[in-house]
PDB file of N, CA and C in Angstrom:
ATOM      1  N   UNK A   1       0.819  -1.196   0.000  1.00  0.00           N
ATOM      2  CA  UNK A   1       0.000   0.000   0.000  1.00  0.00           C
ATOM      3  C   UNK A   1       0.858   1.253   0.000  1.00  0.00           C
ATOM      4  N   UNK A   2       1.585   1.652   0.420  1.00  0.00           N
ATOM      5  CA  UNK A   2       2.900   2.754   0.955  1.00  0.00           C
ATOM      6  C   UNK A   2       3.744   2.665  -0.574  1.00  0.00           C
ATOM      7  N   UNK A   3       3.886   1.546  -1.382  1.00  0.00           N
ATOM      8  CA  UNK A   3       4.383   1.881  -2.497  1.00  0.00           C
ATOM      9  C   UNK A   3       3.330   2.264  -3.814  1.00  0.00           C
ATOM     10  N   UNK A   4       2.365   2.354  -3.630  1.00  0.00           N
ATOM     11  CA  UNK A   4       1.321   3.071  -4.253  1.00  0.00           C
ATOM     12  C   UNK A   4       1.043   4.565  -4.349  1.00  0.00           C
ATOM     13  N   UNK A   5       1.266   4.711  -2.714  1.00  0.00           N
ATOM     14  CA  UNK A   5       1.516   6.480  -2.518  1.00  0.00           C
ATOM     15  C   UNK A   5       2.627   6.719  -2.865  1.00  0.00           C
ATOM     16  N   UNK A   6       4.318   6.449  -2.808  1.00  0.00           N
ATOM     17  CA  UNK A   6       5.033   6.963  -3.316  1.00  0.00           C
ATOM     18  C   UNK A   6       5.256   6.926  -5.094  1.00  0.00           C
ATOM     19  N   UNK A   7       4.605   6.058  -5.518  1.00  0.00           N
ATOM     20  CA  UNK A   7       4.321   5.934  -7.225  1.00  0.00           C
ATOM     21  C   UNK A   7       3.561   6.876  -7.306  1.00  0.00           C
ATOM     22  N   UNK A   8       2.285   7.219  -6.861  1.00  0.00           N
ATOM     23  CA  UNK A   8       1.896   8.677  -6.874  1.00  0.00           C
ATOM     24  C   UNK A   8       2.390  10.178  -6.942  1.00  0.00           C
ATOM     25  N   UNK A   9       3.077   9.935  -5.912  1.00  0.00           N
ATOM     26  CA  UNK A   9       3.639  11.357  -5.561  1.00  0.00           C
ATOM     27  C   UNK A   9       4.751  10.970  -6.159  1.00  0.00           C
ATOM     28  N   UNK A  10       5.324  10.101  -6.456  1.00  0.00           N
ATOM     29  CA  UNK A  10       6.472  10.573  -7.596  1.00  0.00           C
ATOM     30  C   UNK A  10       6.222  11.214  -9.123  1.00  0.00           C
ATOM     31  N   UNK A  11       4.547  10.415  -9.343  1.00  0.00           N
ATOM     32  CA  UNK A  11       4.307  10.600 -10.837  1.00  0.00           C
ATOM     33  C   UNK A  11       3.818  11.851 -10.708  1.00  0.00           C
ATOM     34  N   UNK A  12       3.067  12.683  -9.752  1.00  0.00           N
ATOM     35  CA  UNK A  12       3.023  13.980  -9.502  1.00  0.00           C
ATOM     36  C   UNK A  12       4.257  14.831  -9.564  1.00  0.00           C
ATOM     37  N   UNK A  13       5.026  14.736  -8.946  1.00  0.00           N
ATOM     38  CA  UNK A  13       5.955  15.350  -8.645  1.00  0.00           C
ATOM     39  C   UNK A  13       6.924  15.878  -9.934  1.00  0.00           C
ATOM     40  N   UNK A  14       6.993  14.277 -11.020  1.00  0.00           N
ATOM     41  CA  UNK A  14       7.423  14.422 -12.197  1.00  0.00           C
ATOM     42  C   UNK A  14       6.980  15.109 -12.686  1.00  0.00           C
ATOM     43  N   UNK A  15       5.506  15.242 -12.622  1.00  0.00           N
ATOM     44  CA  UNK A  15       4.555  16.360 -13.880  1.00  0.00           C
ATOM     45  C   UNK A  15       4.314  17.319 -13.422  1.00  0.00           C
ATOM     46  N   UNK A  16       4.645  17.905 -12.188  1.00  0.00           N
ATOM     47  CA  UNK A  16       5.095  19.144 -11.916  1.00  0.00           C
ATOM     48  C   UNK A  16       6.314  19.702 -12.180  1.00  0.00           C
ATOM     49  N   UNK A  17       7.444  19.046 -12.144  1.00  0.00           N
ATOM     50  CA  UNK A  17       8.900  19.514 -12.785  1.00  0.00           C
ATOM     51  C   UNK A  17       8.920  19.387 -13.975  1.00  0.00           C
ATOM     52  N   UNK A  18       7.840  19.015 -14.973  1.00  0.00           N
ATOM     53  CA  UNK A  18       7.795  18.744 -16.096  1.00  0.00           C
ATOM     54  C   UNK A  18       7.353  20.008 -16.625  1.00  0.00           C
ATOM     55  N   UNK A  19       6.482  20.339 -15.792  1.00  0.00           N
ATOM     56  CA  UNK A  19       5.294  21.851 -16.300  1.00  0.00           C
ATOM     57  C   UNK A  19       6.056  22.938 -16.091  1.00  0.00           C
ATOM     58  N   UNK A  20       6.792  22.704 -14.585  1.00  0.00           N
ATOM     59  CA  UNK A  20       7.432  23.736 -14.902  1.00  0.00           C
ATOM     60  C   UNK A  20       8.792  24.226 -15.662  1.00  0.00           C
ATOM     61  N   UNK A  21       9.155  22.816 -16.136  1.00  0.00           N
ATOM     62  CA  UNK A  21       9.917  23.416 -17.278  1.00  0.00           C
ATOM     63  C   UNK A  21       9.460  23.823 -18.645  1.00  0.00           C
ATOM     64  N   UNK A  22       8.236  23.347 -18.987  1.00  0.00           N
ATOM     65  CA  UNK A  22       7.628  23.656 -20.141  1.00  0.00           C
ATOM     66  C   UNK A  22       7.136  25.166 -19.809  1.00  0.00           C
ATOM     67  N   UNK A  23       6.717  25.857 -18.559  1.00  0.00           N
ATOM     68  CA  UNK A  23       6.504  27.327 -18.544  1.00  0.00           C
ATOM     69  C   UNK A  23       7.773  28.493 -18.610  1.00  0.00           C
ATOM     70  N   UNK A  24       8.846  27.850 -18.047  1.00  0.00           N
ATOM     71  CA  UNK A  24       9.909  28.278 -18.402  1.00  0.00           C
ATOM     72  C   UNK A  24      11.605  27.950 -19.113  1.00  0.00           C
ATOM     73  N   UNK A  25      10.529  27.595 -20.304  1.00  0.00           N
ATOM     74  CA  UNK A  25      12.115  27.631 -20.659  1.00  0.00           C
ATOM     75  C   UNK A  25      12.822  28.412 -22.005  1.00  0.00           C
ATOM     76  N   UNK A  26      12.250  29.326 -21.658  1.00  0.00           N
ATOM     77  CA  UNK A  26      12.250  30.561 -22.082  1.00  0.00           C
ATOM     78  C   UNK A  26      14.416  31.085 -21.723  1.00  0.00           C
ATOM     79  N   UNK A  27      15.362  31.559 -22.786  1.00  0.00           N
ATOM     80  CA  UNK A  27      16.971  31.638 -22.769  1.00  0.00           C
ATOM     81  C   UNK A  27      17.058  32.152 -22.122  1.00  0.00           C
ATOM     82  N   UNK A  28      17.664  32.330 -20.809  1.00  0.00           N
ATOM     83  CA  UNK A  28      18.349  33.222 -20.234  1.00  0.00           C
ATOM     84  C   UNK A  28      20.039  33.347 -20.649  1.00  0.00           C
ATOM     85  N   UNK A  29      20.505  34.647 -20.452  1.00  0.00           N
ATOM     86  CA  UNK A  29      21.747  34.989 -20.562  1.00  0.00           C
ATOM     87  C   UNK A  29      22.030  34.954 -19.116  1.00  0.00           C
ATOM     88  N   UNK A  30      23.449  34.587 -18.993  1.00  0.00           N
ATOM     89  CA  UNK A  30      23.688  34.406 -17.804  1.00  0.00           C
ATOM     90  C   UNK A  30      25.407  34.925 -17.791  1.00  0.00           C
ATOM     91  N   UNK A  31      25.421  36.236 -17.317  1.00  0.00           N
ATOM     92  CA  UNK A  31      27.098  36.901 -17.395  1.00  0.00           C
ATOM     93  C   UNK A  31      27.578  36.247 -16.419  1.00  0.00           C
ATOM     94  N   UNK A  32      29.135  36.274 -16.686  1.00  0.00           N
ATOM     95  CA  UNK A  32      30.230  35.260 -15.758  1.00  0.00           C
ATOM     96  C   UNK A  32      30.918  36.237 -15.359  1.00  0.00           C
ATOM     97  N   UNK A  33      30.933  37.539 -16.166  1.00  0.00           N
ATOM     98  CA  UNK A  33      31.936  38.746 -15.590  1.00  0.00           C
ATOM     99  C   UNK A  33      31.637  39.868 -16.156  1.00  0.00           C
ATOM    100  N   UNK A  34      32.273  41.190 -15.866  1.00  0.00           N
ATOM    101  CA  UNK A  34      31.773  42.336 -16.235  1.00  0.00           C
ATOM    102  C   UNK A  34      32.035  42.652 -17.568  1.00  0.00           C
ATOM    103  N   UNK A  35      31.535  43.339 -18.196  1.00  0.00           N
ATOM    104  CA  UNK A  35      31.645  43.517 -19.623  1.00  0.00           C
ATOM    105  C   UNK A  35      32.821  44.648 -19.901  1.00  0.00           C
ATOM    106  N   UNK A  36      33.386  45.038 -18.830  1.00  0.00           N
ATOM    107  CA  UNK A  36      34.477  46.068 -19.393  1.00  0.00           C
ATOM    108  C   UNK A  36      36.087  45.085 -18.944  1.00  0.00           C
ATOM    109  N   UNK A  37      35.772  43.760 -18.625  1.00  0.00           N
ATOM    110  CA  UNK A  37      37.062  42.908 -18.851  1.00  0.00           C
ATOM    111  C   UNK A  37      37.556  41.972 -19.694  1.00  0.00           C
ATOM    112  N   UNK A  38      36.522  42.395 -21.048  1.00  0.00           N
ATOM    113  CA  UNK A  38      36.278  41.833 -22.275  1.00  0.00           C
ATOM    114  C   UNK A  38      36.877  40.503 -22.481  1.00  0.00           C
ATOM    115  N   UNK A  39      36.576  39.538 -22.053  1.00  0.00           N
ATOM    116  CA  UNK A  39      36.223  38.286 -22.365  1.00  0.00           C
ATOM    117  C   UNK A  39      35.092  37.511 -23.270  1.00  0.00           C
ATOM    118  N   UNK A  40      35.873  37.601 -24.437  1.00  0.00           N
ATOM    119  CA  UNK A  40      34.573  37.299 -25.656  1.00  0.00           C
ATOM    120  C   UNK A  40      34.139  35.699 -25.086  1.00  0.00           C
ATOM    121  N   UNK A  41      35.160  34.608 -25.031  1.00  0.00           N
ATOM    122  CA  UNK A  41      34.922  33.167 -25.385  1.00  0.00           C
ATOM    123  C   UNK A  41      34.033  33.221 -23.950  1.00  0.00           C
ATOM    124  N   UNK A  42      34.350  33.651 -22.697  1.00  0.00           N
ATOM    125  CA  UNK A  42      33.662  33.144 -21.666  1.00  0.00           C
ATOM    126  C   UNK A  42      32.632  33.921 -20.759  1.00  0.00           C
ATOM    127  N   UNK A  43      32.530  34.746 -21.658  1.00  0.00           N
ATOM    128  CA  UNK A  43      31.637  36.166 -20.992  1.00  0.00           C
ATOM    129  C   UNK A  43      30.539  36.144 -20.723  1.00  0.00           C
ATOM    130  N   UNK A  44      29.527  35.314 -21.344  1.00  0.00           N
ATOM    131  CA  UNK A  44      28.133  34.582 -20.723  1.00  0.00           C
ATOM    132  C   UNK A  44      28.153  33.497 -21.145  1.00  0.00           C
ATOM    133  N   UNK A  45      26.937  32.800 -20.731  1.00  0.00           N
ATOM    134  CA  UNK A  45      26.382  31.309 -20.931  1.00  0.00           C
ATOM    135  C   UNK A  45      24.748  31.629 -21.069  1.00  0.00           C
ATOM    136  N   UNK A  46      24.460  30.872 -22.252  1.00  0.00           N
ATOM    137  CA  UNK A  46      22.759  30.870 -22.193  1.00  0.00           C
ATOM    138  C   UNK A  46      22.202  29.195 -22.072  1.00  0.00           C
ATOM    139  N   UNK A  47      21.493  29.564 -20.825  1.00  0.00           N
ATOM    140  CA  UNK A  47      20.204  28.402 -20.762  1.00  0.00           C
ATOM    141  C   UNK A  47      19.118  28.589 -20.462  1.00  0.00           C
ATOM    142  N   UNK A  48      18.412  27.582 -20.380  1.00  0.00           N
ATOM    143  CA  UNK A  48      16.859  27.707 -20.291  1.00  0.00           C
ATOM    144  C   UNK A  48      16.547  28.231 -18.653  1.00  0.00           C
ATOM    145  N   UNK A  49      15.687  29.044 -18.646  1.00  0.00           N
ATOM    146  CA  UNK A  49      15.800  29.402 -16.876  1.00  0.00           C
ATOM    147  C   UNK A  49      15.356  28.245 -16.030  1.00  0.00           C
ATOM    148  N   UNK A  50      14.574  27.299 -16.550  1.00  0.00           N
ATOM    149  CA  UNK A  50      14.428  26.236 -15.207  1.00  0.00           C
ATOM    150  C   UNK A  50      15.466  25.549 -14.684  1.00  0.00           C
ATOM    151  N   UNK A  51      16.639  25.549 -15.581  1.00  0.00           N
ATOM    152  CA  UNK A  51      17.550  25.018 -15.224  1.00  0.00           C
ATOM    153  C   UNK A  51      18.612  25.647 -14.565  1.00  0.00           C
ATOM    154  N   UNK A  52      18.459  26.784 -14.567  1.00  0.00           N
ATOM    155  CA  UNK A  52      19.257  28.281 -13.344  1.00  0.00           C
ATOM    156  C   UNK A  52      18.541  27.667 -12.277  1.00  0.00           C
ATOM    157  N   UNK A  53      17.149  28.044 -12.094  1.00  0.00           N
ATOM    158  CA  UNK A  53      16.315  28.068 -11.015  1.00  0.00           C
ATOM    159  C   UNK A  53      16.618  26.580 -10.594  1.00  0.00           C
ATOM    160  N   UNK A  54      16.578  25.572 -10.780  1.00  0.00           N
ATOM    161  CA  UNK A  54      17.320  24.023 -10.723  1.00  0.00           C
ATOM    162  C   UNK A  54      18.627  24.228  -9.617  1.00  0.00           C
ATOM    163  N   UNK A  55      19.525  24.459 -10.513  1.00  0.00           N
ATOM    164  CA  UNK A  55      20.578  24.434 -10.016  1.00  0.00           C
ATOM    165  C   UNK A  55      20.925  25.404  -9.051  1.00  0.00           C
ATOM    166  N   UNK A  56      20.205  26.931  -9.069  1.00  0.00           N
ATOM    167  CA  UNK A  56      20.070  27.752  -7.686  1.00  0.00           C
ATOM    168  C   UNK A  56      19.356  26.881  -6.760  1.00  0.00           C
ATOM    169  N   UNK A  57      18.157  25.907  -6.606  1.00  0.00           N
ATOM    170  CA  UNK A  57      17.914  25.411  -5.112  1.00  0.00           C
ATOM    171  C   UNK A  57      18.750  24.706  -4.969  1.00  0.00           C
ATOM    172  N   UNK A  58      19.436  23.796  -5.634  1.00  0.00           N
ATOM    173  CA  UNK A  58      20.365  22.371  -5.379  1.00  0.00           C
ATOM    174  C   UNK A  58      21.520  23.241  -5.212  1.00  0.00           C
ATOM    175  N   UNK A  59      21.996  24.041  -5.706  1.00  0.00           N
ATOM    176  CA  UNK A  59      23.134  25.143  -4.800  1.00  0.00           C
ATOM    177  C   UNK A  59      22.751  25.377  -3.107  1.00  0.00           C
ATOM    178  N   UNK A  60      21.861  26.386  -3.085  1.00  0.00           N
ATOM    179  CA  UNK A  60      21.228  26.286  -1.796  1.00  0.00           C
ATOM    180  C   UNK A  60      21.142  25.239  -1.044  1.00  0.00           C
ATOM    181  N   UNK A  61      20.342  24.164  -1.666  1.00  0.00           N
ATOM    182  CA  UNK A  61      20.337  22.932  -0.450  1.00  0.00           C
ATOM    183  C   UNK A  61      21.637  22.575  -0.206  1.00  0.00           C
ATOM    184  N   UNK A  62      22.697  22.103  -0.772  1.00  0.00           N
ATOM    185  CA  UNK A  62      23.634  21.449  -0.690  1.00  0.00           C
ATOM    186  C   UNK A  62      24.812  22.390   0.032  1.00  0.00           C
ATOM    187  N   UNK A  63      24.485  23.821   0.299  1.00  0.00           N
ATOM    188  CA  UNK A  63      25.244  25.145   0.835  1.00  0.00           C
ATOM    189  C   UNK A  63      24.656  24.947   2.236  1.00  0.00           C
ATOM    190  N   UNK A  64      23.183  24.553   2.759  1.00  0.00           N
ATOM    191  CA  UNK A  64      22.548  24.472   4.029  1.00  0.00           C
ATOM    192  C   UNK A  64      22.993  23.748   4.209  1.00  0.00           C
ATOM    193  N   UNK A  65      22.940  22.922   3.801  1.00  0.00           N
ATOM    194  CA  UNK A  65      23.189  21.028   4.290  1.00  0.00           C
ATOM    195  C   UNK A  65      24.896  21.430   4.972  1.00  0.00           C
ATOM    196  N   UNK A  66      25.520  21.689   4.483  1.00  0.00           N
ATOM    197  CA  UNK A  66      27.160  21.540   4.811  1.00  0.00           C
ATOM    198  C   UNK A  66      27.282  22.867   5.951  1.00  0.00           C
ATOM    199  N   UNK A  67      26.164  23.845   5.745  1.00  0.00           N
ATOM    200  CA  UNK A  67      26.224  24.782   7.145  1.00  0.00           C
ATOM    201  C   UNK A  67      25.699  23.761   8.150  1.00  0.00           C
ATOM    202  N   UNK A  68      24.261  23.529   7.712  1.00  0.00           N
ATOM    203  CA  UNK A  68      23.981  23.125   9.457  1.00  0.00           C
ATOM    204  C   UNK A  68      24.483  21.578   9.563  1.00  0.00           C
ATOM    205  N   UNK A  69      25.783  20.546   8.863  1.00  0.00           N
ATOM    206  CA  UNK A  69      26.863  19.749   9.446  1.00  0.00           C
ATOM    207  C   UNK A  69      27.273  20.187  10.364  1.00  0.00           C
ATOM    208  N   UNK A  70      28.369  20.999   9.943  1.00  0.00           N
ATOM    209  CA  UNK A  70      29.268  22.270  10.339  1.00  0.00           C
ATOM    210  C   UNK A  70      28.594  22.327  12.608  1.00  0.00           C
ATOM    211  N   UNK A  71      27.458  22.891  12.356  1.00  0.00           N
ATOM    212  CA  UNK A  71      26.707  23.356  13.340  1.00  0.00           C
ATOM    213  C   UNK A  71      26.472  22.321  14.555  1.00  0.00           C
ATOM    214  N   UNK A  72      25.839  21.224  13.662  1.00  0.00           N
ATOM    215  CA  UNK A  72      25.599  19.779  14.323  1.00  0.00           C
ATOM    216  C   UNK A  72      27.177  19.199  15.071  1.00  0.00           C
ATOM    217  N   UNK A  73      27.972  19.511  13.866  1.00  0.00           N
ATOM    218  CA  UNK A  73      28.785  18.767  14.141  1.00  0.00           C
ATOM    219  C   UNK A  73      29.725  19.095  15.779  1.00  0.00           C
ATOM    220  N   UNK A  74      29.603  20.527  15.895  1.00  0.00           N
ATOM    221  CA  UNK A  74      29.984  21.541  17.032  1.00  0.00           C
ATOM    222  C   UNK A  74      28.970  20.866  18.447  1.00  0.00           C
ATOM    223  N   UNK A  75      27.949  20.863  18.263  1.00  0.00           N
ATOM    224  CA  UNK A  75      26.924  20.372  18.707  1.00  0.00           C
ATOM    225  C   UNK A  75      27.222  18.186  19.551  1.00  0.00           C
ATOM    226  N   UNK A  76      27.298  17.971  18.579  1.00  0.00           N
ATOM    227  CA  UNK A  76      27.963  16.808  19.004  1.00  0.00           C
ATOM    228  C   UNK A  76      29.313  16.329  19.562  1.00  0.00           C
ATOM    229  N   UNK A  77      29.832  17.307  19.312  1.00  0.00           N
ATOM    230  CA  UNK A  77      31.307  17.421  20.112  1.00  0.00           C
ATOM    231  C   UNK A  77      31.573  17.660  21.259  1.00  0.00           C
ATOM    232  N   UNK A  78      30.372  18.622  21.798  1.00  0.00           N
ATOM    233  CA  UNK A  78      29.919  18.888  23.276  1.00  0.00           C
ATOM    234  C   UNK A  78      29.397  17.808  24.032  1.00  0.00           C
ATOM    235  N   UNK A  79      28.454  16.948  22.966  1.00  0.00           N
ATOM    236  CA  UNK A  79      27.371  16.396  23.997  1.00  0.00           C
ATOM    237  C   UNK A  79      28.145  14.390  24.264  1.00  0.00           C
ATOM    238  N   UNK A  80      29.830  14.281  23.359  1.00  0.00           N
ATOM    239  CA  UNK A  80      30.340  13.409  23.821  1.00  0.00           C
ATOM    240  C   UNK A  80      30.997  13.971  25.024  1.00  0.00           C
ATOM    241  N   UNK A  81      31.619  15.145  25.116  1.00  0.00           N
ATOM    242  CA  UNK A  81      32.264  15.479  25.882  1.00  0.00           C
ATOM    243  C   UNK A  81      31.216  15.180  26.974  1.00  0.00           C
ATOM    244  N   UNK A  82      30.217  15.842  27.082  1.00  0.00           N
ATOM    245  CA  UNK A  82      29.679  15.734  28.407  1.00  0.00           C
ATOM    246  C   UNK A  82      28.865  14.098  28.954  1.00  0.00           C
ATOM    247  N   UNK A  83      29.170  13.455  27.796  1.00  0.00           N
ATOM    248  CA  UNK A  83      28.779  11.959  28.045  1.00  0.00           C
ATOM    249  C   UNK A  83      29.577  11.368  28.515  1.00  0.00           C
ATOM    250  N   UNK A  84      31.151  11.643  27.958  1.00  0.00           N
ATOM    251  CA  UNK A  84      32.162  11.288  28.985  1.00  0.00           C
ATOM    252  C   UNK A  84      32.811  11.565  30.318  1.00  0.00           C
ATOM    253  N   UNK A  85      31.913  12.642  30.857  1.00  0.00           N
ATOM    254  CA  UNK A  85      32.262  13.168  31.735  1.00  0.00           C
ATOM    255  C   UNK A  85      31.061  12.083  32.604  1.00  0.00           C
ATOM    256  N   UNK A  86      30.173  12.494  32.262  1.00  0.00           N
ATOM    257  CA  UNK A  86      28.582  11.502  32.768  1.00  0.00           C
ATOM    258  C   UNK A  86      29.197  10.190  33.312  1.00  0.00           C
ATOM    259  N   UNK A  87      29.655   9.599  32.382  1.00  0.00           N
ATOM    260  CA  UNK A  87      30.337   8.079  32.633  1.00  0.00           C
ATOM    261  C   UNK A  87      31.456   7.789  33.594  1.00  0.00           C
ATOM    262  N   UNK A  88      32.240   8.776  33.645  1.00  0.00           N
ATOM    263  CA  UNK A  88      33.628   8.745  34.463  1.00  0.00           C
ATOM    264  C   UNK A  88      32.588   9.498  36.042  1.00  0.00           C
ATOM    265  N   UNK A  89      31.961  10.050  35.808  1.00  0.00           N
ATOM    266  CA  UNK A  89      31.300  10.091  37.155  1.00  0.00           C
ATOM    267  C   UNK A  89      30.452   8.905  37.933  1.00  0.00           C
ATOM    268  N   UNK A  90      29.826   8.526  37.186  1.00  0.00           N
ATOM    269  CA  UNK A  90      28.655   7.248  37.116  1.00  0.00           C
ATOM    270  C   UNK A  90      29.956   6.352  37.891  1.00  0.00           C
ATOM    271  N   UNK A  91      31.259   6.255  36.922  1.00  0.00           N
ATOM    272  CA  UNK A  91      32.061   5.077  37.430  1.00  0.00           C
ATOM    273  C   UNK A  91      32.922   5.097  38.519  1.00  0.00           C
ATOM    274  N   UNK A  92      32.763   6.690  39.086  1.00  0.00           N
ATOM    275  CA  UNK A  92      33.197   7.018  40.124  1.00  0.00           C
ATOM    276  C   UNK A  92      32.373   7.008  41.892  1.00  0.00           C
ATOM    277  N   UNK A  93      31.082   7.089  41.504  1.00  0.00           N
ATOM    278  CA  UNK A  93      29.544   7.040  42.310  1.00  0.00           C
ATOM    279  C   UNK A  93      29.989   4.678  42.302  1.00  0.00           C
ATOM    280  N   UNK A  94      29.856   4.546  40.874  1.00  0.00           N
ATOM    281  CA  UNK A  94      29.991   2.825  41.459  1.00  0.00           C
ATOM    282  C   UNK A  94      31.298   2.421  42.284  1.00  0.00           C
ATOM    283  N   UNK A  95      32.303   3.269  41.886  1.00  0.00           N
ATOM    284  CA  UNK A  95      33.330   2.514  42.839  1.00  0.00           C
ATOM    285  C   UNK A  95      33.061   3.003  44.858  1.00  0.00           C
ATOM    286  N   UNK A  96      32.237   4.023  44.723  1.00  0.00           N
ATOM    287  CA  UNK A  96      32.291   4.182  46.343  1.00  0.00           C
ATOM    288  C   UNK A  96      31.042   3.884  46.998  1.00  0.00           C
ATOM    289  N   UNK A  97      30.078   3.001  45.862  1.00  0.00           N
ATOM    290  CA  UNK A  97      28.798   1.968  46.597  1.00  0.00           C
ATOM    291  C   UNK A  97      29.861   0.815  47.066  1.00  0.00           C
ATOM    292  N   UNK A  98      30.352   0.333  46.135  1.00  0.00           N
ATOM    293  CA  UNK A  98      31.084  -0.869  46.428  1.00  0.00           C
ATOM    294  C   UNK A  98      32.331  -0.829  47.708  1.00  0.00           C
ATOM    295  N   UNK A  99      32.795   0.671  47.596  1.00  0.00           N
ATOM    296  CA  UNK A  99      33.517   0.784  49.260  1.00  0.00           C
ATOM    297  C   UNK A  99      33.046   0.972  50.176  1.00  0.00           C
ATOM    298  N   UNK A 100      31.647   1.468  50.080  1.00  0.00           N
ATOM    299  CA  UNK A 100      30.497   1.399  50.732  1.00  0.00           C
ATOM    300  C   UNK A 100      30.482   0.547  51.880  1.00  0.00           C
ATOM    301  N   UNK A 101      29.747  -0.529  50.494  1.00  0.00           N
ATOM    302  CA  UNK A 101      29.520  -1.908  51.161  1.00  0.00           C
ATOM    303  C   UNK A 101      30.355  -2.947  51.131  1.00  0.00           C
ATOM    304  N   UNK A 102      31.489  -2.306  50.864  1.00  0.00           N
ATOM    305  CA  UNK A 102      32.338  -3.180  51.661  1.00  0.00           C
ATOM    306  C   UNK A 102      32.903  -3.116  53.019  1.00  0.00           C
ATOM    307  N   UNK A 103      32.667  -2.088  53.185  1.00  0.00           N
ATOM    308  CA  UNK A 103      32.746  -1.251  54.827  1.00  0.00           C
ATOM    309  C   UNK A 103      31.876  -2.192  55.565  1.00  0.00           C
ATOM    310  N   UNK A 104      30.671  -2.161  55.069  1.00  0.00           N
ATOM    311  CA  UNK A 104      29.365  -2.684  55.623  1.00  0.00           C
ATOM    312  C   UNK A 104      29.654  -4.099  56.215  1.00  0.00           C
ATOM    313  N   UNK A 105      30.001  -4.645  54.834  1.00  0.00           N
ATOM    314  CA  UNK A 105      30.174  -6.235  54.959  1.00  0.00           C
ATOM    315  C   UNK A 105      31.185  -6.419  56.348  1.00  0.00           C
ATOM    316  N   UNK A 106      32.103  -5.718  56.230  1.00  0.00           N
ATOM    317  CA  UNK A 106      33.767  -5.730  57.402  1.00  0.00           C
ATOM    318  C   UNK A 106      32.346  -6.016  58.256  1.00  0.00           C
ATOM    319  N   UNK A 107      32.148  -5.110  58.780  1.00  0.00           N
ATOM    320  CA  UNK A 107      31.233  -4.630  60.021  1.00  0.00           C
ATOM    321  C   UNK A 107      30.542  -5.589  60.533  1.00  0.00           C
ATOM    322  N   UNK A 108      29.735  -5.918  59.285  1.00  0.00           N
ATOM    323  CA  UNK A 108      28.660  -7.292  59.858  1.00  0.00           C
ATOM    324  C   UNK A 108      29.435  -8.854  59.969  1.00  0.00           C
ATOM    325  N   UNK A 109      30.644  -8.738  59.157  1.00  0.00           N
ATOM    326  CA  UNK A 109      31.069 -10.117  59.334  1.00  0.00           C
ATOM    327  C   UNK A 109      31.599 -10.138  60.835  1.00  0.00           C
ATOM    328  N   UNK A 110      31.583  -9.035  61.290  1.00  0.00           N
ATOM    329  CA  UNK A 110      32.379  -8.935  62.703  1.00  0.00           C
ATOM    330  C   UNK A 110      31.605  -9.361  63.654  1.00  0.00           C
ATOM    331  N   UNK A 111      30.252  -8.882  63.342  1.00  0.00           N
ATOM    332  CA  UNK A 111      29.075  -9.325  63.948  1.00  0.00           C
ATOM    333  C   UNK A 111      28.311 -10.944  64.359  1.00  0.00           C
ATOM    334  N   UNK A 112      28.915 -10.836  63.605  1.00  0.00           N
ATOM    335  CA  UNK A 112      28.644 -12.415  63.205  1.00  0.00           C
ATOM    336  C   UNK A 112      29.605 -13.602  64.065  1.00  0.00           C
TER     337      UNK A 112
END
């Protein structure tokens, strides 16, 4: 059932990136540099604009994506640190139950 909806919304999805390249694909010029540093061979590029607009979100996403790594990654660097701190405490709290009761034990075996 779940691969029915994604055959859906994929075949949607297609015929929406489909439409909207058929509404725009209309030439854009696209300058690489200013026109007074006269570069004939590399001075623009023409394509169809859906494919600017294309490659501007997949610029974007792939520019977020590697910021908020970056962010996460800062983020997770803290929260081992403080896991290792967590643990070396934890293992410091178990070693003085166990001197604890081993105190205890002295005591009562004496009792005994």
């Amino acid at each position: 059932m779940l691969w029915i909806f994604k055959f859906a919304l994929s075949v949607i999805l297609m015929f929406l990136f489909i439409w909207f390249g058929v509404l725009n694909s209309h030439i854009v010029v696209l300058n690489l540099f200013p026109d007074f540093l006269n570069f004939k061979k590399f001075n623009f590029l023409e394509y169809p604009l859906y494919i600017i607009i294309i490659f501007s979100i997949l610029l974007g996403f792939t520019f977020g994506c590697i910021l908020e790594n970056n962010r996460s990654k800062k983020i997770r660097k803290s929260l081992k640190l403080k896991i290792s701190e967590l643990s070396k405490s934890d293992m410091e709290i178990q070693k003085l139950k166990k001197q604890l009761n081993s105190k205890k034990d002295d005591i009562l075996s004496l009792l005994e």
